[in-house]
N, C-alpha and C. Protein backbone atom coordinates (compact mmCIF):
# COMPACT_ATOMS: atom_id res chain seq x y z
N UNK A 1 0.85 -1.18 0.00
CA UNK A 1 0.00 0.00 0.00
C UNK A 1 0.89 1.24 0.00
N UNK A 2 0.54 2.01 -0.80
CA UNK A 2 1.65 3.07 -1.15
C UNK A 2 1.07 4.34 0.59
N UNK A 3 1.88 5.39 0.79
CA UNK A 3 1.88 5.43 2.06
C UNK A 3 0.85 7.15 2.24
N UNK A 4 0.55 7.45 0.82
CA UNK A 4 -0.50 8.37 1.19
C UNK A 4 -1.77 7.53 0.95
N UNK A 5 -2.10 6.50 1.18
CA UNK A 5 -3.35 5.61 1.31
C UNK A 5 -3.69 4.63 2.21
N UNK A 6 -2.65 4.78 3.28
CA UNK A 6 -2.34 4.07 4.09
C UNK A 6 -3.29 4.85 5.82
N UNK A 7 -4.29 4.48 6.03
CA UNK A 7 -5.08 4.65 6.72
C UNK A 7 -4.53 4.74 8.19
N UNK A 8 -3.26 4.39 8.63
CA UNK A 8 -2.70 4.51 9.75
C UNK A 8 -1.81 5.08 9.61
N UNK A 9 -1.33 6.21 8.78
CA UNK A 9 -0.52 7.41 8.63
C UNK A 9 -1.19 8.55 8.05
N UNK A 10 -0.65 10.02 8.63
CA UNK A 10 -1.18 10.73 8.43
C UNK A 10 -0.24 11.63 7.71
N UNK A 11 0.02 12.26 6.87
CA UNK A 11 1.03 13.11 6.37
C UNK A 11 2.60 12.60 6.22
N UNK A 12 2.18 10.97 6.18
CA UNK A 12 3.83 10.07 6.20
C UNK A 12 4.43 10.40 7.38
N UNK A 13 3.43 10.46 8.95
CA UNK A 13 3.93 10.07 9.94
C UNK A 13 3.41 8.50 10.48
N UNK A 14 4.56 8.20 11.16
CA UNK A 14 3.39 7.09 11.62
C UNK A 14 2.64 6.91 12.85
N UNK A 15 1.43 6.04 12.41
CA UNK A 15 0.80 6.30 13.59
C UNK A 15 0.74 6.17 14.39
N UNK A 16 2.40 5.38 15.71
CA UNK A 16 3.06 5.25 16.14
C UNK A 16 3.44 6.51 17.23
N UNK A 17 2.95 7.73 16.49
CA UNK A 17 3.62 8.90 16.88
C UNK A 17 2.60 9.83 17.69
N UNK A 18 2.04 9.19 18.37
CA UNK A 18 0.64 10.07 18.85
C UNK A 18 0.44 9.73 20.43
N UNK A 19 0.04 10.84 21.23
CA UNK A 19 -0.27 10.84 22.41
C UNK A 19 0.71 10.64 23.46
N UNK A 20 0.92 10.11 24.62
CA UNK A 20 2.13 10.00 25.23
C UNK A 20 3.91 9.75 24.49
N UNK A 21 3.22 8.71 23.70
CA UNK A 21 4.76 8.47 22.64
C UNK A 21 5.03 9.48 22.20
N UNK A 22 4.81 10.08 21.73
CA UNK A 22 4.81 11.51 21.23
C UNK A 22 5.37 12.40 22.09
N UNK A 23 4.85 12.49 23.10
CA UNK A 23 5.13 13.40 23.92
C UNK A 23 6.81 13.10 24.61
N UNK A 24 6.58 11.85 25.21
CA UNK A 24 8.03 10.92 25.54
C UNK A 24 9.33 11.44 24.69
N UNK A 25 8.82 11.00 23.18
CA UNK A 25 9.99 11.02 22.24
C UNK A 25 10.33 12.67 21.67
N UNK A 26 9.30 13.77 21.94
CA UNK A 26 9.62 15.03 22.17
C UNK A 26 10.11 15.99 23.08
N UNK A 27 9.91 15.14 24.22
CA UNK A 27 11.00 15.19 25.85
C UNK A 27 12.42 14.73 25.63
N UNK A 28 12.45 13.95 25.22
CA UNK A 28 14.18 12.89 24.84
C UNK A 28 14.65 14.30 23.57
N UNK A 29 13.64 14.70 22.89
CA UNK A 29 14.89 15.71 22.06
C UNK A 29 15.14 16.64 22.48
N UNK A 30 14.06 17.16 23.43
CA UNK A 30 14.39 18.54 24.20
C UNK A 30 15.48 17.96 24.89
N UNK A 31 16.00 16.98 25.82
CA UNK A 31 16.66 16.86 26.70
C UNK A 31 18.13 17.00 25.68
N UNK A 32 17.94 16.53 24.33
CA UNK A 32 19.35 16.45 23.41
C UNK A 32 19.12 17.65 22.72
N UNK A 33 18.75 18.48 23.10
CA UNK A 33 19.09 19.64 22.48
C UNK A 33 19.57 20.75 23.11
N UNK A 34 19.37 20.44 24.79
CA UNK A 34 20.05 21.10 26.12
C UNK A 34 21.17 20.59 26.06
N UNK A 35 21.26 19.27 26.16
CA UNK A 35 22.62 18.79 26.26
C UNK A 35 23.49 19.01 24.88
N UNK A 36 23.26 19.21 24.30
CA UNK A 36 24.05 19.70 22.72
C UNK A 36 24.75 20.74 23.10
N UNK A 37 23.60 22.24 23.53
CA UNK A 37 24.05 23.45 23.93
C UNK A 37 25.11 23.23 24.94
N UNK A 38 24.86 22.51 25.88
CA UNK A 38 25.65 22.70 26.70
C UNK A 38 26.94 22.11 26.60
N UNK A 39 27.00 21.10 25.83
CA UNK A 39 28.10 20.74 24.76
C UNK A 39 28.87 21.38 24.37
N UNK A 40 28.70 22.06 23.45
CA UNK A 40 28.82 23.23 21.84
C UNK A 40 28.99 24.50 22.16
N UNK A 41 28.50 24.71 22.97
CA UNK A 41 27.69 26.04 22.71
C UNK A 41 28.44 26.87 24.26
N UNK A 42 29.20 27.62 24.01
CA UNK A 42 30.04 28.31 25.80
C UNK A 42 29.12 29.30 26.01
N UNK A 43 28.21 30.18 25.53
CA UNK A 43 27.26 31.07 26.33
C UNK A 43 26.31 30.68 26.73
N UNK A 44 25.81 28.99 26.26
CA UNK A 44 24.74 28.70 27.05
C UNK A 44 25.14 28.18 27.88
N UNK A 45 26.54 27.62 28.37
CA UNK A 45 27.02 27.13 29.26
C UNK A 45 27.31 27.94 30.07
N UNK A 46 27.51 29.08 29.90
CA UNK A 46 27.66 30.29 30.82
C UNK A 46 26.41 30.59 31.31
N UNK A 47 25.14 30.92 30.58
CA UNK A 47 23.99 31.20 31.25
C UNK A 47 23.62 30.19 32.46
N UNK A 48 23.89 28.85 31.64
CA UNK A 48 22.87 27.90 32.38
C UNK A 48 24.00 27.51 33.85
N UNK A 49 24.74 28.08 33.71
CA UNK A 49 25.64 28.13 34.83
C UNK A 49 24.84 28.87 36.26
N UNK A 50 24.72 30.25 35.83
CA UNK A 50 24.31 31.81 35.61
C UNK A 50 22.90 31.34 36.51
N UNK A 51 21.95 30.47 35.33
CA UNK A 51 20.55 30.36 35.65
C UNK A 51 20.48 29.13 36.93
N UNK A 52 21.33 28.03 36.81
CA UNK A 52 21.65 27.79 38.25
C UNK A 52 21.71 28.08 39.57
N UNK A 53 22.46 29.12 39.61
CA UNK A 53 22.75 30.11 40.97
C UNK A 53 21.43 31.10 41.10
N UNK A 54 21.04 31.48 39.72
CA UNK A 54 19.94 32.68 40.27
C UNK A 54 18.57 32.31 40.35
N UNK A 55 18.29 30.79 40.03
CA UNK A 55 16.96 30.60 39.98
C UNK A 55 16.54 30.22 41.89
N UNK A 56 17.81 29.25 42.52
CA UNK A 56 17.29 29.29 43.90
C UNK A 56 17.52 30.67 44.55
N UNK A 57 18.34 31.79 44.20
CA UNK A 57 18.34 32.63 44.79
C UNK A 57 16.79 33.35 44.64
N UNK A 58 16.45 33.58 43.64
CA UNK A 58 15.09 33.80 43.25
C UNK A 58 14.27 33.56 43.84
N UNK A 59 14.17 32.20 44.73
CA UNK A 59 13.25 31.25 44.90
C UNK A 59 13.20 31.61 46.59
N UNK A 60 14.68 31.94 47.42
CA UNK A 60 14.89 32.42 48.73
C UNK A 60 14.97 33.73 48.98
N UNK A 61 14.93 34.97 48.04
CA UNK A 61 14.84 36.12 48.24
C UNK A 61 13.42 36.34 48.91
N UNK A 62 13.54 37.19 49.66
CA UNK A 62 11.79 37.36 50.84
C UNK A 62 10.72 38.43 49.83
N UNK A 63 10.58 38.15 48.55
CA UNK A 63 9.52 38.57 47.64
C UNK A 63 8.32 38.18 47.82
N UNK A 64 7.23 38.53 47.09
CA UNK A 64 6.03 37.88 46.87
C UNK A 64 6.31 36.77 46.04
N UNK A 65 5.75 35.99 45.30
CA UNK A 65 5.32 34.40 44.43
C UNK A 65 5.31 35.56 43.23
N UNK A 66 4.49 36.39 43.10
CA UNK A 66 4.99 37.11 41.79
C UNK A 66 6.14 37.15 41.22
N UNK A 67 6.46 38.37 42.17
CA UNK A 67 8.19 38.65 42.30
C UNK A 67 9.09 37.33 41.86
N UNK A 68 8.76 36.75 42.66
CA UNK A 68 9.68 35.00 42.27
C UNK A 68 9.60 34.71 40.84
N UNK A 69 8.26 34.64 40.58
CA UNK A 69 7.77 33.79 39.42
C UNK A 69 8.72 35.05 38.02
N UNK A 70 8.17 36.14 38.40
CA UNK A 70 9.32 37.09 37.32
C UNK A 70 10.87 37.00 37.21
N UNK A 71 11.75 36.90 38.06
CA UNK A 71 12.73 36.64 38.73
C UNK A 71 13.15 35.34 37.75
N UNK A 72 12.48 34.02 37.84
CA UNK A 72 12.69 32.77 37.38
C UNK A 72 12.54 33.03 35.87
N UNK A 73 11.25 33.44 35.47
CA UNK A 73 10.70 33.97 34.18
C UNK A 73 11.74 34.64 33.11
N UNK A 74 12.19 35.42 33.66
CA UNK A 74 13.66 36.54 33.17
C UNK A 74 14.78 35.24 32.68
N UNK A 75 15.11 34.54 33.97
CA UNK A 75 16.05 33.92 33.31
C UNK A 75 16.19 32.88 32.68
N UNK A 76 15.18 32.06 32.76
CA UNK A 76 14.45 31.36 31.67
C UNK A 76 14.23 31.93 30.21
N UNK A 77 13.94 32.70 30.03
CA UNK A 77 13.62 33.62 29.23
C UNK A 77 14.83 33.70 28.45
N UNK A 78 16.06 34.28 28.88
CA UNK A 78 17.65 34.53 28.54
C UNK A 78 18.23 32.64 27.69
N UNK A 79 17.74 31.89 28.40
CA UNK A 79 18.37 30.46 28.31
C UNK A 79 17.25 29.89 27.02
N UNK A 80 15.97 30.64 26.29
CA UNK A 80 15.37 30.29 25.47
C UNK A 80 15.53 30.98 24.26
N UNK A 81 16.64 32.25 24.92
CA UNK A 81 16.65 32.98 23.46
C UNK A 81 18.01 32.60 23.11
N UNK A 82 18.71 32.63 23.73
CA UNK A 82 20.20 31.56 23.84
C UNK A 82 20.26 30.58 22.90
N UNK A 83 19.16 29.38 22.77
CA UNK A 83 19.02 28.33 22.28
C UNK A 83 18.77 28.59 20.96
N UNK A 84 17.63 29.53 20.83
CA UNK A 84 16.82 30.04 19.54
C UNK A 84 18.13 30.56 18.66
N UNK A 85 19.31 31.61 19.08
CA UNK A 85 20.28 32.01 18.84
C UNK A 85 21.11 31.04 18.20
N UNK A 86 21.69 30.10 18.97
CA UNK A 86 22.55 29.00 18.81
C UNK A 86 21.96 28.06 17.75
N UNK A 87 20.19 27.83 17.53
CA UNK A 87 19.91 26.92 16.40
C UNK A 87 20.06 27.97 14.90
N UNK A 88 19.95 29.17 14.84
CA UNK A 88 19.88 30.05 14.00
C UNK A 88 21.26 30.39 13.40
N UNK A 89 22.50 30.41 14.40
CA UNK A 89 23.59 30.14 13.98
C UNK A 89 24.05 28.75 13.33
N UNK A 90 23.92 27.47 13.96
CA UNK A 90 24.19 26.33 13.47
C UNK A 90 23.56 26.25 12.17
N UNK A 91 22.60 26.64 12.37
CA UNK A 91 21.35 26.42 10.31
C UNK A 91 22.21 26.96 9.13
N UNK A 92 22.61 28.88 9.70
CA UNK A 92 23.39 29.50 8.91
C UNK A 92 24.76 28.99 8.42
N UNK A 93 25.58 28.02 9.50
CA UNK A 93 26.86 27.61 9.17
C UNK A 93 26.68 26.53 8.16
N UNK A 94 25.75 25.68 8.76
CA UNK A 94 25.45 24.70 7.78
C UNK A 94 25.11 24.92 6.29
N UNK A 95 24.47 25.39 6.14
CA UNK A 95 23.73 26.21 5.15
C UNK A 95 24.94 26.45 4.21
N UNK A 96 26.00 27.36 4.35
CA UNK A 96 27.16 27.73 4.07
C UNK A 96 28.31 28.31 4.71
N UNK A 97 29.40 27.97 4.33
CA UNK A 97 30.28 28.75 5.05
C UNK A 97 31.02 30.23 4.21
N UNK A 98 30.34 30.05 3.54
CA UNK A 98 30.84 31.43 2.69
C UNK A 98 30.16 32.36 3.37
N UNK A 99 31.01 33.42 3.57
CA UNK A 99 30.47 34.95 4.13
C UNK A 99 29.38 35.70 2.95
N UNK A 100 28.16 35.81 3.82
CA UNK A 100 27.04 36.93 2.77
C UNK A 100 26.74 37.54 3.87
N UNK A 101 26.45 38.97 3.44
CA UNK A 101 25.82 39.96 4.30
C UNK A 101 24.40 39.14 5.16
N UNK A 102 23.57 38.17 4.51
CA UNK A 102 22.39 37.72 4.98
C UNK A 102 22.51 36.96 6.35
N UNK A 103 23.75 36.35 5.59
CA UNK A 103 24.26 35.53 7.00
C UNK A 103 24.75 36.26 8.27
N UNK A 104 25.15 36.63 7.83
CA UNK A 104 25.39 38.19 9.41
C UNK A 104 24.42 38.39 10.03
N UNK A 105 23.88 39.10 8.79
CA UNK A 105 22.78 39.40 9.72
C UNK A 105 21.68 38.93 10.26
N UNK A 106 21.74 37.94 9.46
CA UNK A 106 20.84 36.92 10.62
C UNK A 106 21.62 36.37 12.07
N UNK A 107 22.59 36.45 12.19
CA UNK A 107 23.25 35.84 13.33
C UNK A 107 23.56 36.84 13.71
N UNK A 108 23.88 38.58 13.71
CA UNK A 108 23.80 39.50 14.40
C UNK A 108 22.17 39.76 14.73
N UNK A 109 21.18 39.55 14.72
CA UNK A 109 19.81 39.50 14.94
C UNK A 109 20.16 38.47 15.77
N UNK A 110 20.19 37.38 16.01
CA UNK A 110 20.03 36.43 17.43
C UNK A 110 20.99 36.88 18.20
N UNK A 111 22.11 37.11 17.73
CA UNK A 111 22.85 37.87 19.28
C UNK A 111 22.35 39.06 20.21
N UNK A 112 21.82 39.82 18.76
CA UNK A 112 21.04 40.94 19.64
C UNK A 112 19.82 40.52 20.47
N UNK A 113 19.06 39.54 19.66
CA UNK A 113 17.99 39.17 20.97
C UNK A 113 18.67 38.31 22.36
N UNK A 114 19.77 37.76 21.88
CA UNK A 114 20.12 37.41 23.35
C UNK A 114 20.63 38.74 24.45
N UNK A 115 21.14 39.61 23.95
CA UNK A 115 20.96 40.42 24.24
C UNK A 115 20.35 41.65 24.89
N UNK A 116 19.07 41.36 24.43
CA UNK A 116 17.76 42.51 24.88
C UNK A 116 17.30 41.50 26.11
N UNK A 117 17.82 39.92 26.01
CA UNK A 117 17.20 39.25 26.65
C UNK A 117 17.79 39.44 28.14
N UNK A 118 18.91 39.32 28.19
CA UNK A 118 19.88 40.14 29.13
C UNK A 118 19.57 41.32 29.61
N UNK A 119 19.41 42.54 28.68
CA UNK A 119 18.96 43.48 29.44
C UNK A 119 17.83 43.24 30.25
N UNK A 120 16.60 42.71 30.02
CA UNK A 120 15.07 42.56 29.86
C UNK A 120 15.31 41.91 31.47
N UNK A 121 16.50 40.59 31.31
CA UNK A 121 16.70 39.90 33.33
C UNK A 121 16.99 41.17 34.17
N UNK A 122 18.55 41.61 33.36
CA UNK A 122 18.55 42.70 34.52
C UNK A 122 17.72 44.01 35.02
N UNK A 123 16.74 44.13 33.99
CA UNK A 123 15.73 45.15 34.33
C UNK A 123 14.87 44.18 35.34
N UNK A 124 14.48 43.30 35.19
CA UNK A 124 13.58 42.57 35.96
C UNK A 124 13.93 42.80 37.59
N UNK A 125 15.35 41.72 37.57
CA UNK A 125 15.71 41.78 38.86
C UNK A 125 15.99 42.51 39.87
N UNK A 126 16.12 44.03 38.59
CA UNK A 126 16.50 45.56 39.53
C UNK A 126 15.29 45.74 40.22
N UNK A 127 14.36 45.78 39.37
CA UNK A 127 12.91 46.53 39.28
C UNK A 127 12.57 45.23 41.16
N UNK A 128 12.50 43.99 40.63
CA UNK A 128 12.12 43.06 41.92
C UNK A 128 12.71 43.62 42.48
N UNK A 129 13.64 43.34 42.94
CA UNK A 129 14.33 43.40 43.89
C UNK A 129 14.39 45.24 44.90
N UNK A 130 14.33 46.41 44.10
CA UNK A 130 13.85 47.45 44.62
C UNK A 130 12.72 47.69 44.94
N UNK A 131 11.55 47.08 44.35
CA UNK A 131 10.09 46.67 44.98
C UNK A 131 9.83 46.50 46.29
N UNK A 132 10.97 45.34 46.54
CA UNK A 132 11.21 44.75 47.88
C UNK A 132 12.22 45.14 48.93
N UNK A 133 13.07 45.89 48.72
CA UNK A 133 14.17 46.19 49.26
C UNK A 133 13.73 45.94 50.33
N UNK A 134 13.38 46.89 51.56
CA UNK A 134 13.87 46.42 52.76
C UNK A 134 13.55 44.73 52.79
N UNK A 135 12.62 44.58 52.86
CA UNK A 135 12.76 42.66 53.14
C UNK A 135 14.20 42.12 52.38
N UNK A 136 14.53 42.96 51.40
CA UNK A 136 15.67 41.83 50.82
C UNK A 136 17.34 42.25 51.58
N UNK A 137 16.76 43.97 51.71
CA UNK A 137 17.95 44.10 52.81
C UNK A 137 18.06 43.88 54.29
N UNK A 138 17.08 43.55 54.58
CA UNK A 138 17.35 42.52 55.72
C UNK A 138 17.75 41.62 55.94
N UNK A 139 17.58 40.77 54.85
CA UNK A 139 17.82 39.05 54.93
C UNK A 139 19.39 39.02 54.69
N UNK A 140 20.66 40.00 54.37
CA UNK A 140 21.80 40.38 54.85
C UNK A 140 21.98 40.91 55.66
């Protein structure tokens, strides 16, 4: 049976690929695509270093659950544009290694959003964290 007539595939997936399996075998690539970065890749290894230390600090600073949840949000945030960055570069290298203006600038465009993404934490954490000040200057 040729495989666009094939009643247990849908678009030449198989139907194999649905509901938990699915979900399972789209967890296993996320997990290899962290571990790639963190492989390959030295600024996400720097962030996720970074996002290590600041997510329990986040979590023990004397804020509201808001506050927290922004705090975590920010740097999460930094470690997704990171990735987005790093697949946008790898596509471009692949793609070619000859220098074109397009290619720049597409990979000066993901640096810059990692970038804004950076600014965007440290605005966050200023902004929290002066919200709260005395509670947070107490807890030193």
């Amino acid at each position: 049976m040729h495989l666009s007539t094939d009643p247990l595939l849908k678009s030449g997936k198989p139907s194999n690929n649905r509901g938990v399996m699915r979900v399972i075998r789209a967890t296993g690539y996320s997990l290899e695509g962290i571990g790639s970065a963190l492989k390959h890749e030295a600024a996400f290894r720097q962030e996720f270093l970074l996002a290590c230390l600041l997510v329990p600090v986040a979590l023990l600073l004397p804020v509201g659950l808001l506050g927290k949840a922004l705090l975590v949000a920010a740097v999460f945030l930094v470690l997704i544009v990171e990735l987005l960055n790093s697949a946008v570069e790898w596509v471009v290298d692949y793609i070619s290694t000859e220098r074109h203006p397009f290619a720049k600038r597409a990979k000066d465009m993901g640096s810059a959003a990692v970038l804004l993404s950076l600014v965007h934490c440290g605005i966050v954490w200023g902004l929290v964290i002066a919200h709260d000040w005395e509670r947070v200057a107490a807890m030193w």
